[in-house]
Protein backbone atom coordinates (compact mmCIF):
# COMPACT_ATOMS: atom_id res chain seq x y z
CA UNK A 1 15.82 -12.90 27.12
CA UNK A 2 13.54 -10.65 24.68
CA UNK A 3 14.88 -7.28 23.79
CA UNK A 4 11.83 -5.09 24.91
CA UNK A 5 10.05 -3.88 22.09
CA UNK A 6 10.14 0.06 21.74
CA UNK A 7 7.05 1.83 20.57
CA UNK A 8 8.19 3.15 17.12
CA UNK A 9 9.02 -0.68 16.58
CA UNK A 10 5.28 -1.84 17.79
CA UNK A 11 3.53 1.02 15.63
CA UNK A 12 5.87 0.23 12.51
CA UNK A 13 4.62 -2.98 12.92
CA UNK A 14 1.02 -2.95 13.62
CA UNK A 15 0.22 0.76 12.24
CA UNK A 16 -1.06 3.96 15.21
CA UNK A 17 -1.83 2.28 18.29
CA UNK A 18 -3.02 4.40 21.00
CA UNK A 19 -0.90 4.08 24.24
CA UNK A 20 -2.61 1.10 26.65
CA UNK A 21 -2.99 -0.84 23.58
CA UNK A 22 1.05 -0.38 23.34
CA UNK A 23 1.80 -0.83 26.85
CA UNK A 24 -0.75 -4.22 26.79
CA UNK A 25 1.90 -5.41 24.11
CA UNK A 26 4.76 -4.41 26.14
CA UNK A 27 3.88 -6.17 28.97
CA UNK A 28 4.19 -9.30 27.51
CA UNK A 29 8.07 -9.08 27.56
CA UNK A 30 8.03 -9.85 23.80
CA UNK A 31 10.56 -8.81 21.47
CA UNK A 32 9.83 -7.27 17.78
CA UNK A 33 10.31 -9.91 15.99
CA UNK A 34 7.66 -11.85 18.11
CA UNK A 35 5.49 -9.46 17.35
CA UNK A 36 6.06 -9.26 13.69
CA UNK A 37 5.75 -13.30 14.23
CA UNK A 38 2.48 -12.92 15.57
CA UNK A 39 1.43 -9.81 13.35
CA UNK A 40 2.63 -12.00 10.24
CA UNK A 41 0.32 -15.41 11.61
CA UNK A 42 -2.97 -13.49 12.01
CA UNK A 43 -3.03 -11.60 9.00
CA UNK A 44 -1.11 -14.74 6.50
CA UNK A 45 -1.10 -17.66 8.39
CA UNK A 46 -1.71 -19.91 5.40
CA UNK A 47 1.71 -18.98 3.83
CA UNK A 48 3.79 -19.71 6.84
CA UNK A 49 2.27 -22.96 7.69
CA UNK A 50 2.98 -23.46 3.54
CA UNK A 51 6.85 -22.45 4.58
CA UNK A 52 6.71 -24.95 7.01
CA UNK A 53 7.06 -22.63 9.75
CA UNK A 54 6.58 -24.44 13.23
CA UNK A 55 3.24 -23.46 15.38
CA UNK A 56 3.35 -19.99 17.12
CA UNK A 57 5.16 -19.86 20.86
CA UNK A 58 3.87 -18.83 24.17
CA UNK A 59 4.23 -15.53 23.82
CA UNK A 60 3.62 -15.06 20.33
CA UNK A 61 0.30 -17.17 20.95
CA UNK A 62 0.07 -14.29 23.55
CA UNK A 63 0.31 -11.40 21.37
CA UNK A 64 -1.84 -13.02 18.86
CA UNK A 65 -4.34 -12.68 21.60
CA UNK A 66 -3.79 -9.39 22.07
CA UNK A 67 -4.08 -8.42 18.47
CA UNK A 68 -7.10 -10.81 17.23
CA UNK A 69 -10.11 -8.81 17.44
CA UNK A 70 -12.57 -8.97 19.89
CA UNK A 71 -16.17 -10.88 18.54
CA UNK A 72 -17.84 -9.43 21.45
CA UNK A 73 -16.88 -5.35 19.99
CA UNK A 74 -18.40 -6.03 16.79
């Protein structure tokens, strides 16, 4: 099982989030490194399909989800 992810690790990941946005991630049951996974795949995904790095998980597909922008805000 994931080590929950602690908010100084989500906002040293992702930058200031304000606190539903942090909870939203937390909920997932995600550890850091997932979300540094999923961070790392929406903002570089070309280099770690290049490294041969297998497709993103459940939950990191999750938290990609999470992250990705909304089309509908802008």
């Amino acid at each position: 099982m994931a080590k929950p992810m602690t908010r100084d690790e989500i906002v040293s990941i992702i930058g200031p989030a304000d606190d539903t946005f942090v909870a939203e991630l937390k909920a997932t049951g995600a550890s850091a490194d997932e979300l540094q996974e999923a961070w790392m795949w929406l903002n570089g995904d070309e280099a770690l399909i290049n490294s041969g790095r297998p497709l993103p998980g459940s939950r990191v597909a999750t938290l990609m989800d999470i992250l990705e922008p909304d089309d509908r805000e802008l």
